[in-house]
Protein backbone atom coordinates (compact mmCIF):
# COMPACT_ATOMS: atom_id res chain seq x y z
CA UNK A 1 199.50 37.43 51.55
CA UNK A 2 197.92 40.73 52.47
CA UNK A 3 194.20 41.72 50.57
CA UNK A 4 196.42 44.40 48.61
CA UNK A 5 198.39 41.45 47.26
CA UNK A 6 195.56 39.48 46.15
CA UNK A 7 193.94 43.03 44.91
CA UNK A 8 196.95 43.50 42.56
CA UNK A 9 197.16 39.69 41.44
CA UNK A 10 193.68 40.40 40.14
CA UNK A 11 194.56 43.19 38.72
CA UNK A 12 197.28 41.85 37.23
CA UNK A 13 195.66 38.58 35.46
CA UNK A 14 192.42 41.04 34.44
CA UNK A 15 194.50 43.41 32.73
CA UNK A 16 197.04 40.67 31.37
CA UNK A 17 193.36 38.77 29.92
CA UNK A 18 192.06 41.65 28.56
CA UNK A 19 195.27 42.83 26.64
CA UNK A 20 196.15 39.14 25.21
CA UNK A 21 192.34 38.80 24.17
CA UNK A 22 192.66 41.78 21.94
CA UNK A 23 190.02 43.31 23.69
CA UNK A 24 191.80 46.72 24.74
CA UNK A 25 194.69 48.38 23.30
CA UNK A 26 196.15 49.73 26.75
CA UNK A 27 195.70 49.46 30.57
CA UNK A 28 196.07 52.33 33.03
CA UNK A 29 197.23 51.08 36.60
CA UNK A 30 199.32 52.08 39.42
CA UNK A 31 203.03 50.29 39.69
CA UNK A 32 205.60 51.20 42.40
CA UNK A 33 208.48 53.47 41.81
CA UNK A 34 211.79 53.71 42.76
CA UNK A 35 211.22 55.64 46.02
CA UNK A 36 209.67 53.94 48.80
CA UNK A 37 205.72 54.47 49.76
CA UNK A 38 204.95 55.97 46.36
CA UNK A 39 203.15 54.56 43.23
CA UNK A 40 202.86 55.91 39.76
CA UNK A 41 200.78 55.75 36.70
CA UNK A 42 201.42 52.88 34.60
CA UNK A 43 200.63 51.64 30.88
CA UNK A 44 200.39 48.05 29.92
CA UNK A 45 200.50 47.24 26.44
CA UNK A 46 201.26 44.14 26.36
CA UNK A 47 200.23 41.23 28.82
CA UNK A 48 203.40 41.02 30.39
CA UNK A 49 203.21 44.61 31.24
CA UNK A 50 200.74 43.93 33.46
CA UNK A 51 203.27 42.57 35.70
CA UNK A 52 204.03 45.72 36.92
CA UNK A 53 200.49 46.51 38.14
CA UNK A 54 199.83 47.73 42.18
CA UNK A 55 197.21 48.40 43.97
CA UNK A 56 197.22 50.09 47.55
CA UNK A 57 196.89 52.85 49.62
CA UNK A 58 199.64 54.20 48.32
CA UNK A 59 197.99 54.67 44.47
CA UNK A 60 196.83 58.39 45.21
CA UNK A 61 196.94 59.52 41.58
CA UNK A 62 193.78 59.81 39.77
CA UNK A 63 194.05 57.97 36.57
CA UNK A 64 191.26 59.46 34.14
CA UNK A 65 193.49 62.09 33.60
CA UNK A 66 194.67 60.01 30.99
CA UNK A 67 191.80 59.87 29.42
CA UNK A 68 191.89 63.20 27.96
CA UNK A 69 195.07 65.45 27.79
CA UNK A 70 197.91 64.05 29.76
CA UNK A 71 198.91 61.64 27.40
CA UNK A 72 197.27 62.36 23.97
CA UNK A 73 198.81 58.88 22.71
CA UNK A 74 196.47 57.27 25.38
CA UNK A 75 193.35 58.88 25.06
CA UNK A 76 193.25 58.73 21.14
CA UNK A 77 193.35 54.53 21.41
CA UNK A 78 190.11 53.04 20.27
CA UNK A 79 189.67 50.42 23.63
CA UNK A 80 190.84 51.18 26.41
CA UNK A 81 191.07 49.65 29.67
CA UNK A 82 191.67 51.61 33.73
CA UNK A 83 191.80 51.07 37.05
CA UNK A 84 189.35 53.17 39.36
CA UNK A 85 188.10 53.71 42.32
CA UNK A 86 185.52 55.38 43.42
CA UNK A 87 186.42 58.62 43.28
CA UNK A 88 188.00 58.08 39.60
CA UNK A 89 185.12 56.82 38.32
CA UNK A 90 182.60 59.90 39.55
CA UNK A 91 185.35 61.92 37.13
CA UNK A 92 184.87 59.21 34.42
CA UNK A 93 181.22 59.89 34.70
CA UNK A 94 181.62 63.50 34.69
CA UNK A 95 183.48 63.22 31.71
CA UNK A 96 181.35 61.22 30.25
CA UNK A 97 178.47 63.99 31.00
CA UNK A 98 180.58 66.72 29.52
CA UNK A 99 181.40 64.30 26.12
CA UNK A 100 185.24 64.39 26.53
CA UNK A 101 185.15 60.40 26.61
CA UNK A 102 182.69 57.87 24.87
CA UNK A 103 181.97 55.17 27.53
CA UNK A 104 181.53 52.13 25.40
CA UNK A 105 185.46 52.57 24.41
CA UNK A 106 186.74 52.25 27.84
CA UNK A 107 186.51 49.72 29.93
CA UNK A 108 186.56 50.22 34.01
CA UNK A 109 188.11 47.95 36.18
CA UNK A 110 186.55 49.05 39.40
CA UNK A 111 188.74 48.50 42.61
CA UNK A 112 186.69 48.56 45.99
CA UNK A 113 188.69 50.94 48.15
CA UNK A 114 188.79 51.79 51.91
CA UNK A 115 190.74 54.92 51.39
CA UNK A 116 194.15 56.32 50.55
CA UNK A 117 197.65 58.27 52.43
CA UNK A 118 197.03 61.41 52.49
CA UNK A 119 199.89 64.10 51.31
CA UNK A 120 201.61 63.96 54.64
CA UNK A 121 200.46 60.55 55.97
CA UNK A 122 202.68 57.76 56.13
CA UNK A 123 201.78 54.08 54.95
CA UNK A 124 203.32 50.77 54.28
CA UNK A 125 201.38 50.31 51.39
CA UNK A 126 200.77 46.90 52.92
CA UNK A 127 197.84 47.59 55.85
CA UNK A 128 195.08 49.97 55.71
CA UNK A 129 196.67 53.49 56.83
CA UNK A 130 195.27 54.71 60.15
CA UNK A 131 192.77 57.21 60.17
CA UNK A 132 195.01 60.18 60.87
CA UNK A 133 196.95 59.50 57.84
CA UNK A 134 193.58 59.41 55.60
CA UNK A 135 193.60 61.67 52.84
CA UNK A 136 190.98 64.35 53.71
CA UNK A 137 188.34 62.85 51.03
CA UNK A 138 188.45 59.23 51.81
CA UNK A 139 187.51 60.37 55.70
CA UNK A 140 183.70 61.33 53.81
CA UNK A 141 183.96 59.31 51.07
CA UNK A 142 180.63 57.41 50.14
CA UNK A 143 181.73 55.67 47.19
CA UNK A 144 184.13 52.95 48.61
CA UNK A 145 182.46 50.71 46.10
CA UNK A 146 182.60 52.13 42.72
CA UNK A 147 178.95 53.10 41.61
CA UNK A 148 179.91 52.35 38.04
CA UNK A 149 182.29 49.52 36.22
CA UNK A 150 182.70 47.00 34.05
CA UNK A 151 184.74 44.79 36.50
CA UNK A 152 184.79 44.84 40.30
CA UNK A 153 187.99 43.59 41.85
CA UNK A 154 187.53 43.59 46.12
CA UNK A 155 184.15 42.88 48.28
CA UNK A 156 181.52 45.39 47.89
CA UNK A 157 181.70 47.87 50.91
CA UNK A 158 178.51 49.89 51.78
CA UNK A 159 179.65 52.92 52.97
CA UNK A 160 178.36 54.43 55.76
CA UNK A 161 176.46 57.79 55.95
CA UNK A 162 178.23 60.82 56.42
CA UNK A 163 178.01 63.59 58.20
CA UNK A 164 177.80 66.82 56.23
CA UNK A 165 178.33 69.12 59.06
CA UNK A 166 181.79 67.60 59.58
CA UNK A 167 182.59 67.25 55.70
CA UNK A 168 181.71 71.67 55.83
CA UNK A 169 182.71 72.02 59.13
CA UNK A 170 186.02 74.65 57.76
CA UNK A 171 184.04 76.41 55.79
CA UNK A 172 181.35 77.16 57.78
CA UNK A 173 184.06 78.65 60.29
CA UNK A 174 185.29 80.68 57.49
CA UNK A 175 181.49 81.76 56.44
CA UNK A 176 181.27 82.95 59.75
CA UNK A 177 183.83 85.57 59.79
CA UNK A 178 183.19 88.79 58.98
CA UNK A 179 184.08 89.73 54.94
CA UNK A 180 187.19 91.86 55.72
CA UNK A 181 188.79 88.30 57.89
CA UNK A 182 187.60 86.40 55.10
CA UNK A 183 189.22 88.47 52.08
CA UNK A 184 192.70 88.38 54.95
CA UNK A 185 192.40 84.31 54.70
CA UNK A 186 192.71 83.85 51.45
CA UNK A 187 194.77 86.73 50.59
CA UNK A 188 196.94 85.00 53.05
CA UNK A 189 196.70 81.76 50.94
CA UNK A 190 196.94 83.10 47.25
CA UNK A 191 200.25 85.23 48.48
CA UNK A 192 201.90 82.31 48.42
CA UNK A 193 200.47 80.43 44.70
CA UNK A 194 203.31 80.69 42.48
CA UNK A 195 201.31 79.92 39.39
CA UNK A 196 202.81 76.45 38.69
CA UNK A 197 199.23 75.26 37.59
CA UNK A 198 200.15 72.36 38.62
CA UNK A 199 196.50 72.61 40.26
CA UNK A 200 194.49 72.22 36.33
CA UNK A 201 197.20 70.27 34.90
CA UNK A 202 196.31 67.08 37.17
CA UNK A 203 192.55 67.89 37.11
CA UNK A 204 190.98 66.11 34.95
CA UNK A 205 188.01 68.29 34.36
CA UNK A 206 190.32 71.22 33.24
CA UNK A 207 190.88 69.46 29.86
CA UNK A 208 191.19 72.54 27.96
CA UNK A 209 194.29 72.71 26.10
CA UNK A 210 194.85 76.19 27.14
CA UNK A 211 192.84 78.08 29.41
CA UNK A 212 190.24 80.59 28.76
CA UNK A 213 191.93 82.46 31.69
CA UNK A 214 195.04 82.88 29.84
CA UNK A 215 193.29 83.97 26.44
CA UNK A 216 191.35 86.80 27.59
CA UNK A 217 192.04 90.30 25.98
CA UNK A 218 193.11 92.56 26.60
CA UNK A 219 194.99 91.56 29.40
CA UNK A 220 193.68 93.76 32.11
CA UNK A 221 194.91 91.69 34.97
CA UNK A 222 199.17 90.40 34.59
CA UNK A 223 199.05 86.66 34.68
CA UNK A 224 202.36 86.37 36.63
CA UNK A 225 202.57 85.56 40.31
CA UNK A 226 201.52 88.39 42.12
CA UNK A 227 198.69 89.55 44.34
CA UNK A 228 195.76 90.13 42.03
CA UNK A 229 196.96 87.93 39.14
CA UNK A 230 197.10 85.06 41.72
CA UNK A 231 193.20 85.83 43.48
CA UNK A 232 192.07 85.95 39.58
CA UNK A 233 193.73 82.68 39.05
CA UNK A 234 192.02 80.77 41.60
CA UNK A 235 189.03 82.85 41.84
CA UNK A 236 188.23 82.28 38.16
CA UNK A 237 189.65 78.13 38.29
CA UNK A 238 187.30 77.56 41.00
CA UNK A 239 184.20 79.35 39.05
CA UNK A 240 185.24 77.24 36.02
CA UNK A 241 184.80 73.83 37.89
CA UNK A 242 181.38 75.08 39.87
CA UNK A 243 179.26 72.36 39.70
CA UNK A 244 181.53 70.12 37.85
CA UNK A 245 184.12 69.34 40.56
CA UNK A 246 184.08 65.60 41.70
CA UNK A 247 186.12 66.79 45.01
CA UNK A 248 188.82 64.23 44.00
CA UNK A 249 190.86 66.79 45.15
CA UNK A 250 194.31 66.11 43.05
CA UNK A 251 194.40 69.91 42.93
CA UNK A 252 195.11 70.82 46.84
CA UNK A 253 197.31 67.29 46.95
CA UNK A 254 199.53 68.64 43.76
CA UNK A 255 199.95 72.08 45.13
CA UNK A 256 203.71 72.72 46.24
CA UNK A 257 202.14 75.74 48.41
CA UNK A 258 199.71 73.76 50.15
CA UNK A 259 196.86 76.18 49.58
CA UNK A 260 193.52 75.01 50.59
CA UNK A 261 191.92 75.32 47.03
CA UNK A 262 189.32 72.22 48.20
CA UNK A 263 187.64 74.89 50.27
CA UNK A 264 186.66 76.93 47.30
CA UNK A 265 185.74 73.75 45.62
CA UNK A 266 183.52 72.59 48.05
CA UNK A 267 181.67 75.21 48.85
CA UNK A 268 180.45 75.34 45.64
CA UNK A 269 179.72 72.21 45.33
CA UNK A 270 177.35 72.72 48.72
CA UNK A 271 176.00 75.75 46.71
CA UNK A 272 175.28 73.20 43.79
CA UNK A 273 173.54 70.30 45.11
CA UNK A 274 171.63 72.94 47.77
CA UNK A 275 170.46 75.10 44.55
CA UNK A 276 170.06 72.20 41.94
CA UNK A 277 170.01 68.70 44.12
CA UNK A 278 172.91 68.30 41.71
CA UNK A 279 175.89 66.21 43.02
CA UNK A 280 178.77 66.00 39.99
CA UNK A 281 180.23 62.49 38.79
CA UNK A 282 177.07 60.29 40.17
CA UNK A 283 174.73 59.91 37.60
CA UNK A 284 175.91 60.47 33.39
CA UNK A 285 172.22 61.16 32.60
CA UNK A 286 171.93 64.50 35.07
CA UNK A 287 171.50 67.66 33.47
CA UNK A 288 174.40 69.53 34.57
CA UNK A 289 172.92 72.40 36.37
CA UNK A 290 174.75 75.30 34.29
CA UNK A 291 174.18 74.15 31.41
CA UNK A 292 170.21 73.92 31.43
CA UNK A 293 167.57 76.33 32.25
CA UNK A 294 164.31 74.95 34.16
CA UNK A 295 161.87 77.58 35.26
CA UNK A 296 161.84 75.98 38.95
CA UNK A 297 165.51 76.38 39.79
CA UNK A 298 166.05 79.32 42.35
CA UNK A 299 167.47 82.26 40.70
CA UNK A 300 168.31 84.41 43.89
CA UNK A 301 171.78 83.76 43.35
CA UNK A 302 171.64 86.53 40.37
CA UNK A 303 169.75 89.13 41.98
C-alpha cells in the first residue's frame, strides 16, 4: 500500500467519523473521475460517501472555492468539513481575513503535501511526480505542512527555504526589458485571452457575484475579446487581487490560452510584502495592507 493509499484511508474514516457524529453537514474532498490521472471535487454527505474520497498528486483543484460561490448549497451549510493543503488553507485564511467565511463553522482537515502534477506533467497518482512534472508553485512552496487545521492527516514536513531569486527569476527578465518589449510581451499574451473568465471563476478570492469590471459605466472600454478590452481585463483582475493573491495559481492552470497571468500576480505580491512585509493567506490577524493606513508605510508608489 502506497502513503497516498493510507493518506486517503484516513481521509476516508475522518470524514466518514465526522459526518456519522453529526458534527458537519458536508465534506469537500477529491475522488477520481472517469478519465485516467485526474481527480475532481467531491461532496460527502453521508458517511458512506466518504468512500469515494482520494488523495494524491493528482488532486490539483483548490477546494475553498466552495466555500463561497461555486456551490451556494455548500457554502450556506452551518458545519462544514474540507480537505486542504497548504496552499488551500493560506486561501481559507485569506478568506477568513476578508470575512467571506467564519472559521469556527468549518472544519480543516489538513493533508501534508509534497506537491502536485502540474498542467502538462504526467503522474500515476500513485508515486510522488518527478520534479519536472511539479506544478510551478509546489517547486517554492513553503507550506508542505499546512500552517493552520483542525486535523493533520501525513507527517509534518519542514519545508526547506527557498530561494526568491529563482521563485522571480521570469520576471525580473521581463523587468529588465525596455517598456516598449515589455508592453510587446504581454500584448503578445492578452491577444490570445478569449474572455472565458474561466481565470476569476476558479479563484477563490474573486467571490464577487459579478464583477466590478463588468459594471462600470459608461462603458468606455467593449468588454468582448479584443485588444484593449482583453489588457483591461487582466490589467484590472490582477489590480483587484494585489495583495490578496495566495499564488495558488488555479487561474494560469484553468486558462485554455495558457497565458502567464501568475506573472502579474506575483509581482505584485513581491511589490506587497517588499512595501508592507505583508505576505497574503499566512496569518488571519494581518492588517491587509490596502485596507489600512499607517503613517510608516512608504508612499512612493503614489507619487
Amino acid at each position: 500500500m502506497s502513503e497516498y493509499d493510507n493518506i486517503s484511508n484516513e481521509i476516508r474514516e475522518l470524514a466518514a467519523k465526522l459526518l456519522a457524529r453529526g458534527e458537519v453537514d458536508v465534506v469537500i474532498g477529491y475522488k477520481p473521475t472517469a478519465l485516467p490521472g485526474r481527480t475532481q471535487p467531491a461532496f460527502a454527505y453521508k458517511p458512506e460517501d466518504a468512500r469515494e474520497f482520494v488523495f494524491n498528486p493528482l488532486c490539483v483543484s483548490g477546494l475553498p472555492l466552495y466555500l463561497t460561490k461555486a456551490k451556494p448549497e455548500i457554502s450556506a451549510k452551518d458545519r462544514i468539513a474540507i480537505v486542504a493543503k497548504g496552499c488551500d488553507v493560506k486561501n481559507i485564511v485569506a478568506l477568513q481575513r476578508e470575512n467571506q467565511i467564519r472559521r469556527e463553522k468549518i472544519k480543516v482537515i489538513g493533508v501534508v503535501c509534497k506537491g502536485v502534477v502540474g498542467k502538462y506533467g504526467r503522474c500515476d497518482g500513485k508515486t510522488e511526480p518527478k520534479p519536472e512534472d511539479l506544478d510551478e508553485k509546489c517547486r517554492y512552496c513553503d507550506v508542505n505542512t499546512p500552517r493552520d487545521y483542525d486535523y493533520l492527516i501525513g507527517e509534518k514536513i519542514e519545508s526547506s527555504p527557498q530561494s526568491k531569486e529563482k521563485e522571480f527569476e521570469e520576471i525580473n527578465r521581463i523587468e529588465k526589458l525596455s517598456p516598449r518589449e515589455r508592453w510587446k510581451f504581454w500584448e503578445e499574451h492578452f491577444k490570445r485571452c478569449i474572455k472565458c473568465y474561466a481565470c476569476s471563476k476558479v479563484c477563490p478570492l474573486c467571490y464577487c457575484n459579478r464583477c466590478i469590471v463588468d459594471k462600470t459605466m459608461p462603458r468606455w472600454i467593449d468588454p468582448s475579446s479584443h485588444a484593449r478590452g482583453n489588457l483591461a481585463w487582466n490589467i484590472i483582475r490582477a489590480q483587484h487581487l494585489a495583495g490578496r493573491c495566495t499564488g495558488c495559481g488555479e487561474c494560469e492552470r484553468s486558462c485554455p490560452m495558457d497565458i502567464p497571468l501568475m506573472l502579474l500576480n506575483k509581482k505584485l505580491e513581491r511589490e506587497s510584502e517588499e512595501l508592507f512585509g505583508y505576505r497574503s493567506g499566512y496569518n488571519p490577524h494581518d492588517p491587509i495592507p490596502l485596507a489600512v493606513f499607517r503613517e510608516e508605510d512608504d508612499d512612493e508608489f503614489v507619487r
